[in-house]
C-alpha atoms as a PDB file:
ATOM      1  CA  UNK A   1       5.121  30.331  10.188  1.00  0.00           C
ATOM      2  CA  UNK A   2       7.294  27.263   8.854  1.00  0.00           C
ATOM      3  CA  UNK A   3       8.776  27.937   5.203  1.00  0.00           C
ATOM      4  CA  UNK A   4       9.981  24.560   4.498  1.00  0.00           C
ATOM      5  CA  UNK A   5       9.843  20.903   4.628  1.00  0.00           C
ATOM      6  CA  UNK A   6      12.736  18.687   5.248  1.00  0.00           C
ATOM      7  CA  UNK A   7      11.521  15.228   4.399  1.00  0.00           C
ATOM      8  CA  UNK A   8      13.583  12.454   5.594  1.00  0.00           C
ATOM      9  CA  UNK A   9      12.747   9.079   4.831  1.00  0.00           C
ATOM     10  CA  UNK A  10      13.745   5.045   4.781  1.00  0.00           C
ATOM     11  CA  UNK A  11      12.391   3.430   2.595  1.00  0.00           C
ATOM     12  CA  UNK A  12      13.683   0.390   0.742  1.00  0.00           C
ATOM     13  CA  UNK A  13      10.333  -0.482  -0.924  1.00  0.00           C
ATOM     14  CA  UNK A  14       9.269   3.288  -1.300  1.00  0.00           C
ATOM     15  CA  UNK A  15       5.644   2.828   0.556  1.00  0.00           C
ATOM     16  CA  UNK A  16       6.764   4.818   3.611  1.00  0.00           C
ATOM     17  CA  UNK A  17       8.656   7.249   0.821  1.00  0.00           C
ATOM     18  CA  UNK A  18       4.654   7.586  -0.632  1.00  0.00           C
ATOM     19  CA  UNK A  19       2.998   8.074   2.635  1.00  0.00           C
ATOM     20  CA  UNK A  20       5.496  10.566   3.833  1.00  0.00           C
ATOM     21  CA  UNK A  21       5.291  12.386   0.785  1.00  0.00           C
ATOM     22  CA  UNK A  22       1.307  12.629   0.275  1.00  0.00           C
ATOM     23  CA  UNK A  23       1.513  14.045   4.027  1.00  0.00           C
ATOM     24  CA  UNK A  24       3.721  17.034   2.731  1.00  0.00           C
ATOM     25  CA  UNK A  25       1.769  17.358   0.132  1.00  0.00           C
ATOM     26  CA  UNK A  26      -1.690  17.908   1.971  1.00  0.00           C
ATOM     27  CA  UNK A  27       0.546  20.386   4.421  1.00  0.00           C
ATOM     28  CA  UNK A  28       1.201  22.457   1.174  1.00  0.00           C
ATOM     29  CA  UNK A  29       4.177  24.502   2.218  1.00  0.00           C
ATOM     30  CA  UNK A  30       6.053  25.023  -1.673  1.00  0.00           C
ATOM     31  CA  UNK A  31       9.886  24.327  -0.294  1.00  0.00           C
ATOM     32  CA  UNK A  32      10.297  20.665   0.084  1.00  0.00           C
ATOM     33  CA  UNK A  33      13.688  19.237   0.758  1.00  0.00           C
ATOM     34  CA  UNK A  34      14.041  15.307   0.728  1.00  0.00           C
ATOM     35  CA  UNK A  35      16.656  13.996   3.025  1.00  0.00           C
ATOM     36  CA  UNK A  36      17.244   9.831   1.333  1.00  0.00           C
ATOM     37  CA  UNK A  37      18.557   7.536   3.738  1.00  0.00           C
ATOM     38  CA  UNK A  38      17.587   4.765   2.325  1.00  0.00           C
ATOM     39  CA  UNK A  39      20.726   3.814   0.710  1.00  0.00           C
ATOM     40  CA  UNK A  40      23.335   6.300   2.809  1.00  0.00           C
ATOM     41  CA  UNK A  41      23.544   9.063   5.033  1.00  0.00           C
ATOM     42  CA  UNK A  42      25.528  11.218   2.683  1.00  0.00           C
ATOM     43  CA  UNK A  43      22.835  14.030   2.820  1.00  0.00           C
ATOM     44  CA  UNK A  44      22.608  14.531   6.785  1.00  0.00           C
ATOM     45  CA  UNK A  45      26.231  16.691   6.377  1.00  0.00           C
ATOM     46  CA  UNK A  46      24.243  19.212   4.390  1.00  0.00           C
ATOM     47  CA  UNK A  47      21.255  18.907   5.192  1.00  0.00           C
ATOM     48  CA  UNK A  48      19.137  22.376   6.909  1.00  0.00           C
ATOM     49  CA  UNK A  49      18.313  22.399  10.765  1.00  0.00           C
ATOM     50  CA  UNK A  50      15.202  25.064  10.479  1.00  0.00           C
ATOM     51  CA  UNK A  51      11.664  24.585   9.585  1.00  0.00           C
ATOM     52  CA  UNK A  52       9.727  21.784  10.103  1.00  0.00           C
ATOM     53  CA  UNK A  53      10.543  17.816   9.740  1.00  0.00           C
ATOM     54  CA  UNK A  54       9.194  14.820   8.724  1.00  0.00           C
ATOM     55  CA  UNK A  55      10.469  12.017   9.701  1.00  0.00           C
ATOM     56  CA  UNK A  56       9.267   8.587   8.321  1.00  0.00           C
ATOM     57  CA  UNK A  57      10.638   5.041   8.767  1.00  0.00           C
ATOM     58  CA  UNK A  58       9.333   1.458   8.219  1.00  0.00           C
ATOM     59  CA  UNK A  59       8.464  -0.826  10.937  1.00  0.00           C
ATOM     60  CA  UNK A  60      10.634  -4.062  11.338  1.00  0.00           C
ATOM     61  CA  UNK A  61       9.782  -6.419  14.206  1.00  0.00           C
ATOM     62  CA  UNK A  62       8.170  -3.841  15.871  1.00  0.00           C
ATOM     63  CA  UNK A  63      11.026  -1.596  16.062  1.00  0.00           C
ATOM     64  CA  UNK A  64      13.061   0.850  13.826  1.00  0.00           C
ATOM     65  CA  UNK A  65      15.151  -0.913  11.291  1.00  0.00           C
ATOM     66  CA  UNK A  66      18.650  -0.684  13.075  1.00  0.00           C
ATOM     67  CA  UNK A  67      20.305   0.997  10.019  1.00  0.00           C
ATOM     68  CA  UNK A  68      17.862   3.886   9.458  1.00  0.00           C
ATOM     69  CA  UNK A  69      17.787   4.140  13.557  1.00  0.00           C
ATOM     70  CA  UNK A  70      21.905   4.867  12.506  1.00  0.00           C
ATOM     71  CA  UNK A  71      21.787   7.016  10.069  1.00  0.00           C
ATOM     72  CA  UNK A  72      18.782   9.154  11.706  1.00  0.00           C
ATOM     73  CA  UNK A  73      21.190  10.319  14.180  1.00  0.00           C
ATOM     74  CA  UNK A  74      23.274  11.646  11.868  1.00  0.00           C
ATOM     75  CA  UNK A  75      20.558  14.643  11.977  1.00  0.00           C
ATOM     76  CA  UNK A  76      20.924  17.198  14.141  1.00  0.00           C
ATOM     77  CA  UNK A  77      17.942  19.769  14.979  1.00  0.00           C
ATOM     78  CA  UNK A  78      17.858  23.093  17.296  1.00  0.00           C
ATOM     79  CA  UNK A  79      14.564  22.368  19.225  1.00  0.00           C
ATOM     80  CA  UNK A  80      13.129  22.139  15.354  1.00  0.00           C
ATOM     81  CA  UNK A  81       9.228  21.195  15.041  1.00  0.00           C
ATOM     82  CA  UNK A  82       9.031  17.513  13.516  1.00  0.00           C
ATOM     83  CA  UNK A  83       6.338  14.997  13.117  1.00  0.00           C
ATOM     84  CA  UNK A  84       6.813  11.095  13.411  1.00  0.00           C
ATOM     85  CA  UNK A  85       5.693   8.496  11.131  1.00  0.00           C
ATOM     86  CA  UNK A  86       5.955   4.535  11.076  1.00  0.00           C
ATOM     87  CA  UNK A  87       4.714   2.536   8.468  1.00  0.00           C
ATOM     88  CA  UNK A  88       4.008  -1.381   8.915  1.00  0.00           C
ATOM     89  CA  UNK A  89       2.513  -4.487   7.660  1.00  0.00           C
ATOM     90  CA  UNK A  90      -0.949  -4.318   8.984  1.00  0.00           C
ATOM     91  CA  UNK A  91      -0.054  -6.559  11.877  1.00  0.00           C
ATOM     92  CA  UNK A  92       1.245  -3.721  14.460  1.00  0.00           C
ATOM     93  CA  UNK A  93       4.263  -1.004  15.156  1.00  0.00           C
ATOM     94  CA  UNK A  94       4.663  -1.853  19.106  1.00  0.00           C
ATOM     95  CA  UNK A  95       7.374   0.354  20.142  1.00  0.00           C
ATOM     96  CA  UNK A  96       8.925   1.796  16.958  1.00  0.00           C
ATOM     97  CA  UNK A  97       6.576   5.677  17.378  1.00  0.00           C
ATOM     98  CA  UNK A  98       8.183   5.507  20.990  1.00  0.00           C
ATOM     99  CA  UNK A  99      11.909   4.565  19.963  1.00  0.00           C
ATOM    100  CA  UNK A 100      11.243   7.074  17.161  1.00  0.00           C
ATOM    101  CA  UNK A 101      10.240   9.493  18.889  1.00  0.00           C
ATOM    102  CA  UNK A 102      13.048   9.393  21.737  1.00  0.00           C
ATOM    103  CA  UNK A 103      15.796   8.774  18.770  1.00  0.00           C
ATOM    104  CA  UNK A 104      14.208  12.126  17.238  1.00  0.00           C
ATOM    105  CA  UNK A 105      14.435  14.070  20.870  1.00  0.00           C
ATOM    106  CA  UNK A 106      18.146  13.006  21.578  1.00  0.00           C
ATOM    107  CA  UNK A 107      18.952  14.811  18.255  1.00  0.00           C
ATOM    108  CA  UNK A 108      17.617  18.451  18.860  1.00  0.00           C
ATOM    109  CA  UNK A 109      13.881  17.726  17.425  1.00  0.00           C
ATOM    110  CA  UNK A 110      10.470  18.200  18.922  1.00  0.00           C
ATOM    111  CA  UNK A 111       7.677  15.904  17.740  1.00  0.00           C
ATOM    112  CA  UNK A 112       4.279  17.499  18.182  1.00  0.00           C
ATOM    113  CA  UNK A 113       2.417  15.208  16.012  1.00  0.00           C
ATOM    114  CA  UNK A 114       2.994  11.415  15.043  1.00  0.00           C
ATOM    115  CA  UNK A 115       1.138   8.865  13.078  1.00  0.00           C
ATOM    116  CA  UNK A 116       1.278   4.441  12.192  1.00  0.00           C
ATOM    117  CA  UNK A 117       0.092   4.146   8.633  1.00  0.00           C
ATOM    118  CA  UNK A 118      -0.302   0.542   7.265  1.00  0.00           C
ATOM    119  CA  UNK A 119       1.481  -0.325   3.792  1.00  0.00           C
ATOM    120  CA  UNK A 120       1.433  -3.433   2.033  1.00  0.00           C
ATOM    121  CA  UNK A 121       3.812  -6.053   4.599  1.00  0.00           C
ATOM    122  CA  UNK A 122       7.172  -6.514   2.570  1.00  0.00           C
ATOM    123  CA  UNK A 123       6.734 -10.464   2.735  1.00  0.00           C
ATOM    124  CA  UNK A 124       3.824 -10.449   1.283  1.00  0.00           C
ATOM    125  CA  UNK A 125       3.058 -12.575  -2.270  1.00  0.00           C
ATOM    126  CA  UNK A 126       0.679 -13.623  -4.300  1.00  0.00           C
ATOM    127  CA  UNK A 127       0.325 -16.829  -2.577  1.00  0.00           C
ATOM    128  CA  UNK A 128       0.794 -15.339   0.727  1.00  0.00           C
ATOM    129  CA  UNK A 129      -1.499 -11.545   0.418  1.00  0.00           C
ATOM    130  CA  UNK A 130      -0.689  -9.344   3.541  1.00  0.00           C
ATOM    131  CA  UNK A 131      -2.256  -5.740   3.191  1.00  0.00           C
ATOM    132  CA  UNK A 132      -2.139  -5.733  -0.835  1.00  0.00           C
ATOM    133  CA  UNK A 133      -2.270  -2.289  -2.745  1.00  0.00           C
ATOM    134  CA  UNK A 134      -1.657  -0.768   0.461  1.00  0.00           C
ATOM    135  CA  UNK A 135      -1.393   2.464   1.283  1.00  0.00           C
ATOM    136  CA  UNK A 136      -4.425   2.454  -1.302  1.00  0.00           C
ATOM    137  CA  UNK A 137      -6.867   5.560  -2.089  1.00  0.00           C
ATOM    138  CA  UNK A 138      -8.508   5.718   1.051  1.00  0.00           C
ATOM    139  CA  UNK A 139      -5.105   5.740   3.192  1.00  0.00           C
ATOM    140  CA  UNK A 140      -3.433   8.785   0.798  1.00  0.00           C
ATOM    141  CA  UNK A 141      -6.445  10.599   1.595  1.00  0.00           C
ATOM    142  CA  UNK A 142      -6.396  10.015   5.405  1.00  0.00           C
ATOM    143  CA  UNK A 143      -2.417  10.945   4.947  1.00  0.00           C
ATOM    144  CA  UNK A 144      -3.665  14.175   3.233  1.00  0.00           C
ATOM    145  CA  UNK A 145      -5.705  15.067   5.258  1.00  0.00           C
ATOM    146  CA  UNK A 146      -3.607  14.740   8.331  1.00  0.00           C
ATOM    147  CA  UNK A 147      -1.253  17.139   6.379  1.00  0.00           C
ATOM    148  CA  UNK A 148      -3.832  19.623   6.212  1.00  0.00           C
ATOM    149  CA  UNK A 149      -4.906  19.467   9.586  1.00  0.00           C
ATOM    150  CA  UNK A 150      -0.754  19.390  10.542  1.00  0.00           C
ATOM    151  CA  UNK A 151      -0.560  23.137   8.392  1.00  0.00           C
ATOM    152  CA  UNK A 152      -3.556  24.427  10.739  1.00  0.00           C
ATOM    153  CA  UNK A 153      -1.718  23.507  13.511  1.00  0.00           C
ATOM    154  CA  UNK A 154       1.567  24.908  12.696  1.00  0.00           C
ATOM    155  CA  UNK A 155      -0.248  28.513  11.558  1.00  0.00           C
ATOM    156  CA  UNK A 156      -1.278  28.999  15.424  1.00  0.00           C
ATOM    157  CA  UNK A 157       1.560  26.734  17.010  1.00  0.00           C
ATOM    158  CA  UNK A 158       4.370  29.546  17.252  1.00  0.00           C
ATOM    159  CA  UNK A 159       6.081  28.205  19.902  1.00  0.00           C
ATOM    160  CA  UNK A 160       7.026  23.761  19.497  1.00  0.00           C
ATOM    161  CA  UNK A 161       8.034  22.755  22.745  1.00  0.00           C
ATOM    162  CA  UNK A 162       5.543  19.996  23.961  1.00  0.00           C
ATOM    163  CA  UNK A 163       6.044  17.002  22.229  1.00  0.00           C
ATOM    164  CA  UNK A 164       3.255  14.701  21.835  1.00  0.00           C
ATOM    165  CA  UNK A 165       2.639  11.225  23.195  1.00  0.00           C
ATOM    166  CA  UNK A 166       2.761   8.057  21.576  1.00  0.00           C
ATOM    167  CA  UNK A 167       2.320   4.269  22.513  1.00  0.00           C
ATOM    168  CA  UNK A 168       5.049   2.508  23.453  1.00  0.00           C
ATOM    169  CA  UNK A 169       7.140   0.281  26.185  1.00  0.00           C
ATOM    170  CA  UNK A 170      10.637   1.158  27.396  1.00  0.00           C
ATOM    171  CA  UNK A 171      12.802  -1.148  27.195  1.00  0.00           C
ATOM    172  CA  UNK A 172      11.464  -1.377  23.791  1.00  0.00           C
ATOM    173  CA  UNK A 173      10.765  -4.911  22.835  1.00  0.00           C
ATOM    174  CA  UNK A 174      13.513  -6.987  21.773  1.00  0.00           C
ATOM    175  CA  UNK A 175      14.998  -7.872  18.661  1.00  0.00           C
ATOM    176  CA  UNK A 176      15.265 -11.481  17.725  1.00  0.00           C
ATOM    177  CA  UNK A 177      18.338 -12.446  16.135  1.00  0.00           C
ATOM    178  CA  UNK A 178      18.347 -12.646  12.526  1.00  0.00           C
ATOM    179  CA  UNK A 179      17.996 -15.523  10.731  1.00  0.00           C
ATOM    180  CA  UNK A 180      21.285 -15.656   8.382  1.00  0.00           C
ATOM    181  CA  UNK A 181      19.419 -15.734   5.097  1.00  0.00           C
ATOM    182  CA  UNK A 182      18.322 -13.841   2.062  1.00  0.00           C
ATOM    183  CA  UNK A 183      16.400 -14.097  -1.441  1.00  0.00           C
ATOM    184  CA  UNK A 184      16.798 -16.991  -3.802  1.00  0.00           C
ATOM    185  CA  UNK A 185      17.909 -16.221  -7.166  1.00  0.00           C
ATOM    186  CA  UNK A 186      15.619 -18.002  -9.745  1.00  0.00           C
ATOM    187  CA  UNK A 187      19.072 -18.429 -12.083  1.00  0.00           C
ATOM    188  CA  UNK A 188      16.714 -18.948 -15.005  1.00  0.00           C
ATOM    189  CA  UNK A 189      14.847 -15.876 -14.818  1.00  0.00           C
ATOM    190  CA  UNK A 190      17.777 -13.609 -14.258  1.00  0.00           C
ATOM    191  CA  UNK A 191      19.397 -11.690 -16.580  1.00  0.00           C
ATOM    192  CA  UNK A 192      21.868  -9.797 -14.789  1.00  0.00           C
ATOM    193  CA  UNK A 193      20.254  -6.604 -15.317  1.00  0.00           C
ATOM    194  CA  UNK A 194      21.365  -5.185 -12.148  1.00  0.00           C
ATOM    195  CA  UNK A 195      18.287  -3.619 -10.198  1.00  0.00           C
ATOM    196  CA  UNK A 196      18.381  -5.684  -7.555  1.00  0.00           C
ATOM    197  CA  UNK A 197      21.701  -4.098  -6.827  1.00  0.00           C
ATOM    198  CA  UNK A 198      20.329  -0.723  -7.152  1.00  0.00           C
ATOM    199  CA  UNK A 199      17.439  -1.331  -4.665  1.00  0.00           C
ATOM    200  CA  UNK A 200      19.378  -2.903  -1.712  1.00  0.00           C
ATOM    201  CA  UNK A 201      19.596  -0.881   1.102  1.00  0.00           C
ATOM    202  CA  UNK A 202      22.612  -2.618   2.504  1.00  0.00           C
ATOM    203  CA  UNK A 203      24.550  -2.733  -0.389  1.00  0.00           C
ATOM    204  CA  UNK A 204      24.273  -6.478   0.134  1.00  0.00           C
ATOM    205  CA  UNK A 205      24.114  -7.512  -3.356  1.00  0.00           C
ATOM    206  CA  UNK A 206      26.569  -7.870  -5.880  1.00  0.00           C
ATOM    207  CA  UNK A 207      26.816  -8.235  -9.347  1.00  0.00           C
ATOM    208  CA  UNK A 208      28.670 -11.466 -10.717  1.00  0.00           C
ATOM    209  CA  UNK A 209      28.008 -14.475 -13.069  1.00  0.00           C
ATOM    210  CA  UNK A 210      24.559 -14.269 -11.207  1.00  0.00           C
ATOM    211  CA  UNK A 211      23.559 -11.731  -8.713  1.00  0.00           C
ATOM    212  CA  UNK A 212      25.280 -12.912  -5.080  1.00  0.00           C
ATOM    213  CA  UNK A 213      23.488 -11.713  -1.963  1.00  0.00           C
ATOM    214  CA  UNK A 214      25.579 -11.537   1.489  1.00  0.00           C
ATOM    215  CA  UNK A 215      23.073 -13.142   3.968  1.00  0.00           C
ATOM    216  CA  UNK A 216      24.660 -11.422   6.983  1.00  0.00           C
ATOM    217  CA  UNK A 217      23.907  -7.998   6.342  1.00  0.00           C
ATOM    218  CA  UNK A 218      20.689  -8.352   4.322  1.00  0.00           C
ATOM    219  CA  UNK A 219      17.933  -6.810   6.046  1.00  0.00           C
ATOM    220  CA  UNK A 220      15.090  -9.024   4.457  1.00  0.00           C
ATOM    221  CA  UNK A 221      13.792  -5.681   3.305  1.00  0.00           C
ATOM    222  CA  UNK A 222      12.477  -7.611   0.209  1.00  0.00           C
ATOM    223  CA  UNK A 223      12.724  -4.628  -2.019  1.00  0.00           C
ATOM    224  CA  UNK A 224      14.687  -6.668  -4.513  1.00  0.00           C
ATOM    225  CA  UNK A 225      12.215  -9.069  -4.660  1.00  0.00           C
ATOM    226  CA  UNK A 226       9.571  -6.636  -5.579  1.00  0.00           C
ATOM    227  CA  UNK A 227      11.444  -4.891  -7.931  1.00  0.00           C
ATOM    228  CA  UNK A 228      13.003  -7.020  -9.672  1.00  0.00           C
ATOM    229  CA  UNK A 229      11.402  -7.217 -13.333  1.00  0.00           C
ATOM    230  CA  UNK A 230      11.604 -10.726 -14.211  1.00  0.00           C
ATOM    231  CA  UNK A 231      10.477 -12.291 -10.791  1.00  0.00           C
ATOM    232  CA  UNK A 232      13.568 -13.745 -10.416  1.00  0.00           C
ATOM    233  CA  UNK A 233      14.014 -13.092  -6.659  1.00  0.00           C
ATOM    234  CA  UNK A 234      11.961 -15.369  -4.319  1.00  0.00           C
ATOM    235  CA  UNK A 235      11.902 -16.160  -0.410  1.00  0.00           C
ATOM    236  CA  UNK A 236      11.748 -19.490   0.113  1.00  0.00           C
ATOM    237  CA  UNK A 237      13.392 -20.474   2.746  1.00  0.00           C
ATOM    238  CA  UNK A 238      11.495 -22.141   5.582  1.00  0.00           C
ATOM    239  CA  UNK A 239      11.657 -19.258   7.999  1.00  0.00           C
ATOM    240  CA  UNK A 240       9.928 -16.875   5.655  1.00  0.00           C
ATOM    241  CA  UNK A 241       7.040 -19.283   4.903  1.00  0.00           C
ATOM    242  CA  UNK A 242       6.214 -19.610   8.437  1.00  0.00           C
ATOM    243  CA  UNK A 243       6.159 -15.932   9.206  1.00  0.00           C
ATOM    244  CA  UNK A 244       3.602 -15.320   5.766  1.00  0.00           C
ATOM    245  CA  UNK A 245       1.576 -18.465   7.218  1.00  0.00           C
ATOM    246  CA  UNK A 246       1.270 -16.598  10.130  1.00  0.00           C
ATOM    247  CA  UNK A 247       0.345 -13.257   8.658  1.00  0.00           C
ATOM    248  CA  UNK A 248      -1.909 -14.569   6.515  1.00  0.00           C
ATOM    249  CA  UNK A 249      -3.559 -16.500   9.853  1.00  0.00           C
ATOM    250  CA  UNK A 250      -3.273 -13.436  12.351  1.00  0.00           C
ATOM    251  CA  UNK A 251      -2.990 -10.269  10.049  1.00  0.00           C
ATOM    252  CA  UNK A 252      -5.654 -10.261   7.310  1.00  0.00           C
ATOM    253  CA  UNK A 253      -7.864  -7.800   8.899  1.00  0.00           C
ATOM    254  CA  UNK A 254      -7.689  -4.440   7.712  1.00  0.00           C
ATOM    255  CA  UNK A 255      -6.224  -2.017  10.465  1.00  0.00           C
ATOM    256  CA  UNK A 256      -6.228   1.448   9.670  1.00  0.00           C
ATOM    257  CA  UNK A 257      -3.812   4.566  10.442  1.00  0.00           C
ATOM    258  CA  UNK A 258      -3.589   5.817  14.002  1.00  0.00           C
ATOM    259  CA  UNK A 259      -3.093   9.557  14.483  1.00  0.00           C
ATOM    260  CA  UNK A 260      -1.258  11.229  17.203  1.00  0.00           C
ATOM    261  CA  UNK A 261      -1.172  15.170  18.623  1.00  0.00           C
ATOM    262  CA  UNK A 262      -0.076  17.303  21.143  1.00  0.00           C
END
């Protein structure tokens, strides 16, 4: 029987951090041990190899942002139990369970279960509403649930070594280049209170006369523009308003979680 829950996680805008978390919760095993790589990897040196995983990232383009796919494999597991879970933006996760899934195997884990739950899309605004409120009552039940059914399994699963199948394409698809951009600082609105700084995964912002954003190694995460507490972070660059016009267009309909076992 597993004891304990490692619970490792990316998750700049904390909706995959939620999912993940109401998953261990409907699993119900007491010791629960989150592993943060949002910001670093400083907790994969000391962080346990035995009982069972979760690991949960957000989907990107279809794939696994590049810097959590880095600091995942930081982790290293001894054939230990783990499930998978991707998170996206209601319009699909394409390859990321797959690449997931192989990252996860190349580092010592087995994955017996997986899952793609849908959270609200991190470019969506008020004027451009992709999966709002999401994951919303009826997806933290379906994620609790799956936890319960997960501690059923692992009560009469002694032995982990088939690993379960999941959608995907290998090569995985490919990753467009980046446009070199980031958030707009509404200079009237800000007052330098710093949490932008504090929510960037990339450490890409900076605190100055105004909040200064390097554009090169910004992820377009958009957590600082949804935490920011004055509203004083905005994409409006042309690139972004195409991609929400096309959300809105091709993405509206409500998709729900997919569910994955051996």
């Amino acid at each position: 029987m597993v004891n304990n829950i490692n619970l490792v996680y990316f998750s700049p805008t904390g909706t995959t951090k939620k999912i993940a978390e109401t998953i261990a919760k409907g699993i119900n095993i007491e010791k629960i041990t989150p592993v943060n790589l949002t910001f670093s990897d400083d907790q994969c040196s000391n962080s346990p190899t035995d009982g069972l995983f979760i690991f949960a990232v957000p989907v990107y383009s279809g794939r696994i942002p590049v810097i959590a796919a880095n600091r995942f494999r930081k982790l290293k597991g001894k054939n230990s139990p783990c499930i998978l879970i991707v998170v996206y933006g209601n319009r699909g996760f394409d390859d990321t369970l797959l690449e997931l899934k192989d990252l996860v195997v190349g580092q010592g884990f087995v994955p017996f279960t997986a899952a793609a739950f849908v959270a609200e899309h991190s470019f969506s605004t008020e004027n451009y509403p992709v999966a709002v409120g999401r994951p919303d009552k009826k997806d933290l039940e379906k994620a609790f649930s799956f936890g319960k059914e997960i501690r059923n399994i692992i009560k009469t699963l002694h032995v982990f070594e088939k690993t379960v199948d999941v959608p995907g394409n290998y090569p995985y698809k490919v990753l467009s280049e980046k446009p070199d951009i980031s958030p707009t600082i509404i200079e009237s609105k800000c007052t330098n209170c710093g949490v932008c700084v504090s929510l960037c995964p990339t450490s890409s912002i900076r605190m100055n006369i105004i909040p200064e954003t390097n554009s090169s190694t910004c992820i377009l995460c958009c957590a600082c523009i949804k935490g920011c507490p004055n509203n004083a972070r905005i994409n409006d660059n042309i690139f972004f308003i195409q991609k929400q016009e096309w959300l809105i267009k091709n993405c509206s309909s409500r998709k729900e979680p997919e569910i994955f076992y051996i």
